[in-house]
C-alpha atoms as a PDB file:
ATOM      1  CA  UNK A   1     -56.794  -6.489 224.373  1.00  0.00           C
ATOM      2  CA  UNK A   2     -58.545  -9.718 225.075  1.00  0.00           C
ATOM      3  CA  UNK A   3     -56.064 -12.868 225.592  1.00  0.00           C
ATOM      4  CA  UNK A   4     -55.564 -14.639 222.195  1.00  0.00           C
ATOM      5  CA  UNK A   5     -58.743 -17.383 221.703  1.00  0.00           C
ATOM      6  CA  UNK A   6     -60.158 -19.721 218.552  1.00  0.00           C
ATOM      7  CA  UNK A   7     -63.570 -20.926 218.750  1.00  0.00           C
ATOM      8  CA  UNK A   8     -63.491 -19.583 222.193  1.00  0.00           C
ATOM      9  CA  UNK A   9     -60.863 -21.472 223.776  1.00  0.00           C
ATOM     10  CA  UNK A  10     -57.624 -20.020 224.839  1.00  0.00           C
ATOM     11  CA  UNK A  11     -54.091 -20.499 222.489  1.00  0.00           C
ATOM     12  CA  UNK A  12     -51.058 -20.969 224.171  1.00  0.00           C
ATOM     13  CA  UNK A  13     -49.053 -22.228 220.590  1.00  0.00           C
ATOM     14  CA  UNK A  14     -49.593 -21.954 216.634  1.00  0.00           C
ATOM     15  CA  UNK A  15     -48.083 -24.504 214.837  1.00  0.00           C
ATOM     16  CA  UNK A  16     -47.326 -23.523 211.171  1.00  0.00           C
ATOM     17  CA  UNK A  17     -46.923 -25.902 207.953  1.00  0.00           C
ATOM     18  CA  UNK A  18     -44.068 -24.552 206.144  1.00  0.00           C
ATOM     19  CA  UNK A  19     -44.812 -24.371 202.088  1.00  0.00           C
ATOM     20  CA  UNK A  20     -47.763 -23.132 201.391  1.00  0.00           C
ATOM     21  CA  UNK A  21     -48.690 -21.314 204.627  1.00  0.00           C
ATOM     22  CA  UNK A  22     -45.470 -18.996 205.417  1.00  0.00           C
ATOM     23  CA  UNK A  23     -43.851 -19.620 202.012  1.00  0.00           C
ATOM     24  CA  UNK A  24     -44.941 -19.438 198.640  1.00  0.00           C
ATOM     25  CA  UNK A  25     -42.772 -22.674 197.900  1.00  0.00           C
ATOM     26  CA  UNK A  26     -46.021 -25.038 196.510  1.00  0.00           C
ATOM     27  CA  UNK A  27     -46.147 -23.499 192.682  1.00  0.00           C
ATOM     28  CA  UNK A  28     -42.137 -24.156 192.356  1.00  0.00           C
ATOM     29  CA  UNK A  29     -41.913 -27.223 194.090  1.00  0.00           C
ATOM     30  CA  UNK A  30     -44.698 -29.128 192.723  1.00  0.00           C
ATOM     31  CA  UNK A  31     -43.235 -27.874 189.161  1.00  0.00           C
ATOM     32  CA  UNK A  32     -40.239 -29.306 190.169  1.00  0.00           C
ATOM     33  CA  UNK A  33     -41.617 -32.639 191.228  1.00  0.00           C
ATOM     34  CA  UNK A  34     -44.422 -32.727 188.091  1.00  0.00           C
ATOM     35  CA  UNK A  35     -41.120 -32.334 185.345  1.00  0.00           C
ATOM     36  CA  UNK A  36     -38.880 -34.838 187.732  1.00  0.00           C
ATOM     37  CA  UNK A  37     -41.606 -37.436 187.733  1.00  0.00           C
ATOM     38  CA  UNK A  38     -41.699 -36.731 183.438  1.00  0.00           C
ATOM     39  CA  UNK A  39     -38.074 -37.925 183.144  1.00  0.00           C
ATOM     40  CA  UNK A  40     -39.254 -41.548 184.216  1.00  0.00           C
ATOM     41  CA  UNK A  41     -41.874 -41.452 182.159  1.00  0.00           C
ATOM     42  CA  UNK A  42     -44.745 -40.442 183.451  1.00  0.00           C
ATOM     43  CA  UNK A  43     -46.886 -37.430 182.528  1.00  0.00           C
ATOM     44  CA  UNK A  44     -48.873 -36.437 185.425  1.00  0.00           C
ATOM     45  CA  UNK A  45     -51.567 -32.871 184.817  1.00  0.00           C
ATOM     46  CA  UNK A  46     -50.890 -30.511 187.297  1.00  0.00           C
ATOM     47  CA  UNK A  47     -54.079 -31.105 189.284  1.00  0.00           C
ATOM     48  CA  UNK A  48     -53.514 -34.461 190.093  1.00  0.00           C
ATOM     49  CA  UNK A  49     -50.019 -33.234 191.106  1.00  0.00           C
ATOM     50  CA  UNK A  50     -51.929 -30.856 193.256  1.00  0.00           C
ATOM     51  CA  UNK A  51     -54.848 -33.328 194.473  1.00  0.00           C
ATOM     52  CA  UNK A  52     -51.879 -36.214 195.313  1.00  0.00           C
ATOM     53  CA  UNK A  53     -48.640 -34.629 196.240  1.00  0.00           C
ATOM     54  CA  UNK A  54     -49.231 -31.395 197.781  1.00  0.00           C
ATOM     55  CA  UNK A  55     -48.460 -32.058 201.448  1.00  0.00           C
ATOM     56  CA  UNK A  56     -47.142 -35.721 201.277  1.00  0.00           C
ATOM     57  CA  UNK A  57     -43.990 -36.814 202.525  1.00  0.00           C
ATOM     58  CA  UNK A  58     -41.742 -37.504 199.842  1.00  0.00           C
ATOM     59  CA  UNK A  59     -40.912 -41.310 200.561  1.00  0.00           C
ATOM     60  CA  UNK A  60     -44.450 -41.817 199.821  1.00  0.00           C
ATOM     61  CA  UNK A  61     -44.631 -39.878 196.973  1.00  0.00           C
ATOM     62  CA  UNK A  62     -41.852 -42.179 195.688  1.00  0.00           C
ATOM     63  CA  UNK A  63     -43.466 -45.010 196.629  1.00  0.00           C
ATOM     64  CA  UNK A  64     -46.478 -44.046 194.849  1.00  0.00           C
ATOM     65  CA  UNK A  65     -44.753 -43.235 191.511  1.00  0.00           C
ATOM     66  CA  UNK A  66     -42.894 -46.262 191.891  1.00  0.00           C
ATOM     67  CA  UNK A  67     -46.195 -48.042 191.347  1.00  0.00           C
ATOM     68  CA  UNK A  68     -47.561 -46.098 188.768  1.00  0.00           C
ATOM     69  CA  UNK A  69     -44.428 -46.782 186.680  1.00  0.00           C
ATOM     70  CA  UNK A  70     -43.899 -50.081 187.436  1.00  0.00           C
ATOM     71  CA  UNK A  71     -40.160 -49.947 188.355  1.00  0.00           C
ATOM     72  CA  UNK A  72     -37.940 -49.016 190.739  1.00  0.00           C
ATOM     73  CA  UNK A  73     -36.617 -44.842 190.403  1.00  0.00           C
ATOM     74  CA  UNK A  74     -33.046 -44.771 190.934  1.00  0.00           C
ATOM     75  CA  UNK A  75     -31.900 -41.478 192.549  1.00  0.00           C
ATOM     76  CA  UNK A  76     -35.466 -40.516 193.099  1.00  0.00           C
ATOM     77  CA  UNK A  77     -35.357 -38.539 196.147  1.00  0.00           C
ATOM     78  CA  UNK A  78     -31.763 -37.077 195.434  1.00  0.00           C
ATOM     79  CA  UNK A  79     -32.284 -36.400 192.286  1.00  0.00           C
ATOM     80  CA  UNK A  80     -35.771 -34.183 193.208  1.00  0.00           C
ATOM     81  CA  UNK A  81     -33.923 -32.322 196.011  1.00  0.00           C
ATOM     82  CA  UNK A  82     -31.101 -30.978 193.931  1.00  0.00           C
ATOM     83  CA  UNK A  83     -33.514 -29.677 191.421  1.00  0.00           C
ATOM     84  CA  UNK A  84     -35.693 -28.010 194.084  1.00  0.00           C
ATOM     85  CA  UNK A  85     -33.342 -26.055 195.933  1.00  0.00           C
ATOM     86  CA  UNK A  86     -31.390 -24.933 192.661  1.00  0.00           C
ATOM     87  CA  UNK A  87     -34.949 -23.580 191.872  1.00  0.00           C
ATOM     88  CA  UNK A  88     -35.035 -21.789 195.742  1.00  0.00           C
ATOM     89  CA  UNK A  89     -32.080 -20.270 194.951  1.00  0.00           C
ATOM     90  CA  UNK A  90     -33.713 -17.880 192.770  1.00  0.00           C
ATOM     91  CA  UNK A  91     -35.498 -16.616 195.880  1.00  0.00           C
ATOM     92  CA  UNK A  92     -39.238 -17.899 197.257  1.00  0.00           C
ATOM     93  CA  UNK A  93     -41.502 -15.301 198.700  1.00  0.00           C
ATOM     94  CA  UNK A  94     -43.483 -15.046 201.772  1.00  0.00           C
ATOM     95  CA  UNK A  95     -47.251 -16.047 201.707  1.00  0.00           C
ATOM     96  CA  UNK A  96     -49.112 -13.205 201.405  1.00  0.00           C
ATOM     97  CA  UNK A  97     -49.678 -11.948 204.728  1.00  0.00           C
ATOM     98  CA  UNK A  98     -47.918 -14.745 206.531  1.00  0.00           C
ATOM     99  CA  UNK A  99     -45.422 -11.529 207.700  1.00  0.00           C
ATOM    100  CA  UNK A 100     -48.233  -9.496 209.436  1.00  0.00           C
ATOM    101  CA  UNK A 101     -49.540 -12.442 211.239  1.00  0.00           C
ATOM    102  CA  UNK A 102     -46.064 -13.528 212.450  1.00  0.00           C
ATOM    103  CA  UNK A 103     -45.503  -9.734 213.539  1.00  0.00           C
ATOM    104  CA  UNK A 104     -49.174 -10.408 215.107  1.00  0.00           C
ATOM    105  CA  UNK A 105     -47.764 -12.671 217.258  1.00  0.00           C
ATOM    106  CA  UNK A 106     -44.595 -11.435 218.474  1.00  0.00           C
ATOM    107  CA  UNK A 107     -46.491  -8.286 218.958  1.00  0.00           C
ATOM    108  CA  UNK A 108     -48.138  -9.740 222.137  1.00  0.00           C
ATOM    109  CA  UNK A 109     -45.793 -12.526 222.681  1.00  0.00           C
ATOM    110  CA  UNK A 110     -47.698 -15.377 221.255  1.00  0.00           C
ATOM    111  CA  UNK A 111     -45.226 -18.822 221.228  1.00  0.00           C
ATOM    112  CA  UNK A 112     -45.173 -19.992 217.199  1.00  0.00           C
ATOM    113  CA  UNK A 113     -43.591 -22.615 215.567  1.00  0.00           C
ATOM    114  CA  UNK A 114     -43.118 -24.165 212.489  1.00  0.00           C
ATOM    115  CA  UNK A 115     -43.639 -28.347 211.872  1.00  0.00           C
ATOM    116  CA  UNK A 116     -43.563 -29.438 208.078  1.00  0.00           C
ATOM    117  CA  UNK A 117     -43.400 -32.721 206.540  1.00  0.00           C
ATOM    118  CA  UNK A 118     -39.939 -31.590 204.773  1.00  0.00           C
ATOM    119  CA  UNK A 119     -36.622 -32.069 205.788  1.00  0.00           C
ATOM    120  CA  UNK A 120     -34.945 -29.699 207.939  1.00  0.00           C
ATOM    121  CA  UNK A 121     -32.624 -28.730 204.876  1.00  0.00           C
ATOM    122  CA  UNK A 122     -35.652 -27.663 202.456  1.00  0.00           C
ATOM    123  CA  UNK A 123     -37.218 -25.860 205.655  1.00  0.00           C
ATOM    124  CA  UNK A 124     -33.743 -24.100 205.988  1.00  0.00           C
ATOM    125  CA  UNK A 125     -33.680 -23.261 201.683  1.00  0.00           C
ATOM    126  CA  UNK A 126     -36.759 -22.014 201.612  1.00  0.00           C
ATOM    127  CA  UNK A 127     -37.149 -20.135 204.973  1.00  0.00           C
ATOM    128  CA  UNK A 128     -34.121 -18.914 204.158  1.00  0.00           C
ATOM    129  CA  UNK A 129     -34.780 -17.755 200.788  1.00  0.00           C
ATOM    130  CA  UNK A 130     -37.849 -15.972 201.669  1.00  0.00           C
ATOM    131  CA  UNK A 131     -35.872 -14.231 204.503  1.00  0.00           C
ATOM    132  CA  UNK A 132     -38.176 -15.906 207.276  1.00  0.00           C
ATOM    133  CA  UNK A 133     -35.128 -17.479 209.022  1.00  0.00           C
ATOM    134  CA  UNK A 134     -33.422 -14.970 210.560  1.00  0.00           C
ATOM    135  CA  UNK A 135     -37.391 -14.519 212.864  1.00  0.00           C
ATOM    136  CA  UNK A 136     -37.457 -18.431 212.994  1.00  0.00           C
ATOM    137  CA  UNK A 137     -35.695 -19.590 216.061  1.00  0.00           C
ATOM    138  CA  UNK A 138     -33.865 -23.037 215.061  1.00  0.00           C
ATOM    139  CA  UNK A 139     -35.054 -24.995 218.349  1.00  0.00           C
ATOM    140  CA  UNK A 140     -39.055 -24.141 217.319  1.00  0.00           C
ATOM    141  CA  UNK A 141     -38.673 -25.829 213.502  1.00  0.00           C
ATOM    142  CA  UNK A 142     -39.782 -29.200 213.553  1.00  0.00           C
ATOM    143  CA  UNK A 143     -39.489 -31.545 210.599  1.00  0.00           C
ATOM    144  CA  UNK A 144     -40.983 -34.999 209.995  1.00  0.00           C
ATOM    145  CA  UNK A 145     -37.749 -36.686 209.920  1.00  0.00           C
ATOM    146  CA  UNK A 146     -37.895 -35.938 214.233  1.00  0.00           C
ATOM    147  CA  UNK A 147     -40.473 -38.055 214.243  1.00  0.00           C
ATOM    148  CA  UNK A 148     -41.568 -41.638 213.513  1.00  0.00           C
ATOM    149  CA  UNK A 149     -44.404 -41.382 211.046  1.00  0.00           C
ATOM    150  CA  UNK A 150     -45.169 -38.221 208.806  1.00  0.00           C
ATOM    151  CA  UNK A 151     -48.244 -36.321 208.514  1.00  0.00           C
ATOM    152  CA  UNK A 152     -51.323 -37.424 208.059  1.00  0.00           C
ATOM    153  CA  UNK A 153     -50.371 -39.144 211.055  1.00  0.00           C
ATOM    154  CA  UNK A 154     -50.486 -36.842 214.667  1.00  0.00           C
ATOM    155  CA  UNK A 155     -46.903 -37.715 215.376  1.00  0.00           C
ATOM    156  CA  UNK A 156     -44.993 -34.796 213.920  1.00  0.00           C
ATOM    157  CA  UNK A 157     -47.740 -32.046 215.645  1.00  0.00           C
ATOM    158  CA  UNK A 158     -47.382 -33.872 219.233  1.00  0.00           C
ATOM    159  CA  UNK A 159     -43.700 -33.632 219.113  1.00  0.00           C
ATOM    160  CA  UNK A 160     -44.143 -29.776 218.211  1.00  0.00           C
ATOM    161  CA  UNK A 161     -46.313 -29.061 221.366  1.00  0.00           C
ATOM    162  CA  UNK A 162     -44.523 -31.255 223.295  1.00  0.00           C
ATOM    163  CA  UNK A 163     -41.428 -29.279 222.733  1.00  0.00           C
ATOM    164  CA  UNK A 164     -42.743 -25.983 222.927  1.00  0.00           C
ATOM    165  CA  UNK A 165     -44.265 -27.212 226.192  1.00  0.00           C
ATOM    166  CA  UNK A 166     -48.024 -27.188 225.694  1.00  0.00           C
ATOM    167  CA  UNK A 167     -50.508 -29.707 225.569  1.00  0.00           C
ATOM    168  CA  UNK A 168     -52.702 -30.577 222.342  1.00  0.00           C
ATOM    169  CA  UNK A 169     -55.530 -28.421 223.864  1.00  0.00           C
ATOM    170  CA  UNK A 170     -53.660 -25.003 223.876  1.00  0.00           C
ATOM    171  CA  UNK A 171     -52.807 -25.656 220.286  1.00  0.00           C
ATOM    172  CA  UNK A 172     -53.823 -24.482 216.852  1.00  0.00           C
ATOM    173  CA  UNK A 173     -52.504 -25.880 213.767  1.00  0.00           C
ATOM    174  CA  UNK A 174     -52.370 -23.916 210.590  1.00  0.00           C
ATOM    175  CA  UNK A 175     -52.222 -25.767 207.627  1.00  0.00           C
ATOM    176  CA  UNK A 176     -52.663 -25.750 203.592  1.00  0.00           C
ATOM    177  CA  UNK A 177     -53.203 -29.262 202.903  1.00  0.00           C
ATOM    178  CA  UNK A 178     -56.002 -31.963 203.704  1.00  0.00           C
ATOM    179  CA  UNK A 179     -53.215 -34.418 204.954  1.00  0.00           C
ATOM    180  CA  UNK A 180     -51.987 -31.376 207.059  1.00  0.00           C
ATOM    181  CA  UNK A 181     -55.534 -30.936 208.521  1.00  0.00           C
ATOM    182  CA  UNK A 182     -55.994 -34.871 209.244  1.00  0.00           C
ATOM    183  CA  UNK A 183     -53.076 -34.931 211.358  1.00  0.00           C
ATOM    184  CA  UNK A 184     -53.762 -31.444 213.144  1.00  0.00           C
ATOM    185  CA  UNK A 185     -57.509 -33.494 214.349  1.00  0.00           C
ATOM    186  CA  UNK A 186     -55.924 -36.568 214.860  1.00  0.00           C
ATOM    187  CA  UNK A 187     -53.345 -34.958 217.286  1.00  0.00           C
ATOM    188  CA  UNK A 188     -56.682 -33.441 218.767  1.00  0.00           C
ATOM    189  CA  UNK A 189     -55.455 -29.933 217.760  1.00  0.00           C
ATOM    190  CA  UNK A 190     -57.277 -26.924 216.360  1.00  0.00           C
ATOM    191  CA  UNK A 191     -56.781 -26.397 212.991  1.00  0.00           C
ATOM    192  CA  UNK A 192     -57.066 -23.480 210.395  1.00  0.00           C
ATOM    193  CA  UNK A 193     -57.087 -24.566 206.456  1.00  0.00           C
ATOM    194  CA  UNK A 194     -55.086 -21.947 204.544  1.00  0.00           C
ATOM    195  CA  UNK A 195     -56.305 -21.870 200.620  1.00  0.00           C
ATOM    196  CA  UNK A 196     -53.190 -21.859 198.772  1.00  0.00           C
ATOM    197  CA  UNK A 197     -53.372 -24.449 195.600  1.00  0.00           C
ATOM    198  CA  UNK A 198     -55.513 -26.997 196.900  1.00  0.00           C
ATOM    199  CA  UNK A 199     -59.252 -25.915 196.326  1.00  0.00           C
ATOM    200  CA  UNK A 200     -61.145 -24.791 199.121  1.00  0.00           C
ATOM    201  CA  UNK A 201     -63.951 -27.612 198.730  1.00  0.00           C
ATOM    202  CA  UNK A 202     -61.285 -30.186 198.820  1.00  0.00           C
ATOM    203  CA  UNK A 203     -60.171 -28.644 202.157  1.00  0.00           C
ATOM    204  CA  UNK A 204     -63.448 -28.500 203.657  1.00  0.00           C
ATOM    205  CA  UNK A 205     -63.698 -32.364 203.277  1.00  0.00           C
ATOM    206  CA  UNK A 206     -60.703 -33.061 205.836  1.00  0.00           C
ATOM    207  CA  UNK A 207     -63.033 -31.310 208.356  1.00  0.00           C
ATOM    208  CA  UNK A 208     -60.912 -27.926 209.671  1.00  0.00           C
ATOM    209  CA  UNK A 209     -62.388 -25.732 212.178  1.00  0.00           C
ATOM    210  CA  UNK A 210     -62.043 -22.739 209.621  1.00  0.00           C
ATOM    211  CA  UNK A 211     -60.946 -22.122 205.978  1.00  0.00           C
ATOM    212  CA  UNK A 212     -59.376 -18.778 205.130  1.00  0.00           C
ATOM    213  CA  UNK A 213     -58.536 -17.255 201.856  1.00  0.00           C
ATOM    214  CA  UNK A 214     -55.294 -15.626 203.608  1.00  0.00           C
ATOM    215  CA  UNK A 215     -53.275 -15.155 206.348  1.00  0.00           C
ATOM    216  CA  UNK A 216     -53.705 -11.804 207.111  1.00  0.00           C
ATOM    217  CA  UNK A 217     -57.022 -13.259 208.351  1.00  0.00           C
ATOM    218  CA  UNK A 218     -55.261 -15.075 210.985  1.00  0.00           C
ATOM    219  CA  UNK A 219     -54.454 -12.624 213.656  1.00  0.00           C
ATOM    220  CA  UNK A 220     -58.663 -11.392 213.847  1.00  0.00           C
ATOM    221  CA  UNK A 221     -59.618 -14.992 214.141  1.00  0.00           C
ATOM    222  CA  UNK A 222     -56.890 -16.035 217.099  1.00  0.00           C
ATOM    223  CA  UNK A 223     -58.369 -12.163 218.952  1.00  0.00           C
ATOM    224  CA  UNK A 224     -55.224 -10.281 218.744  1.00  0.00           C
END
């Protein structure tokens, strides 16, 4: 078996984003947010929820809807996280095929981790809930709240590698959202797109060094 490559460079780490990639959280929680964001008043289509939430750290998502509606949002991030993870607790799947590429990579040993713009306490719900935690070893799980600035910024990906002990070359990012993919290039990291809800043309314009429609795909693009 050739030695795990992308684009014909050798991987020493993969770097997964959480929702959207190895769970199916994206459909619930972006409900969740879209019907919280109704209660102050404002009526958002899913799309746009899609197109300008999906992937954002949630203190800019506040600030955000805190301009749209002119006012400050009392209890905005509380208030959101208790009616997401009463929602988990009805049970989140896997992504499709995000279980055969992890099994992929423990097959032949491949270091993986996990680094998501959520807090480590939605990461635990919904890993949890989808039964990925008990394969998820708690010192690779990375949240944006370790670092300084959240994604699209390279912080939160740098502090991933640099804890799993390799350098931005030997890494490939896999990610579901274009903020996702800005910060995998702007740490100078590989990156794979995964096409969960946002569109693949809208993923193609943050630039990823492949798009795939699943992540069964993964383990035939990374040689294994």
């Amino acid at each position: 078996m050739p030695p795990p490559a992308f684009l014909g460079r050798p991987v020493g780490l993969v770097i997964f984003d959480c929702d959207g990639v190895l769970v199916d959280t994206e459909p619930t929680t972006l409900r969740v947010m879209r019907e919280w964001i109704a209660t102050f008043g404002l009526e958002l289509p899913m799309d746009e929820v899609v197109a300008t939430i999906k992937g954002v750290h949630i203190d800019t998502i506040e600030a955000m809807i805190t301009e749209r509606v002119g006012r400050e949002l009392p209890d905005f991030v509380a208030g959101y996280r208790r009616n997401m993870f009463e929602a988990f607790e009805r049970g989140i799947p896997p992504i499709e095929g995000a279980v055969a590429a992890l099994d992929a990579l423990d097959r032949i040993g491949l270091p993986w981790c996990v680094a998501s713009n959520g807090p480590h306490t939605k990461m635990d719900a919904s890993l949890g809930s989808s039964g990925l935690s008990a394969r998820t070893p708690r010192d690779r799980i990375f949240s944006a709240d370790d670092v300084e600035n959240p994604k699209p910024a390279p912080d939160l990906f740098l502090f991933a590698a640099h804890e799993c002990g390799f350098g931005p070359d030997h890494c490939v990012v896999v990610e579901d959202s274009p903020a996702g993919v800005v910060a995998a290039r702007a740490a100078g990291m590989r990156v794979l797109a995964h096409v969960d809800l946002t569109p693949r043309s809208e993923l193609a314009k943050a630039e990823p060094d492949a798009i795939v429609e699943s992540m069964a795909e993964l383990p035939g693009l990374l040689s294994l």
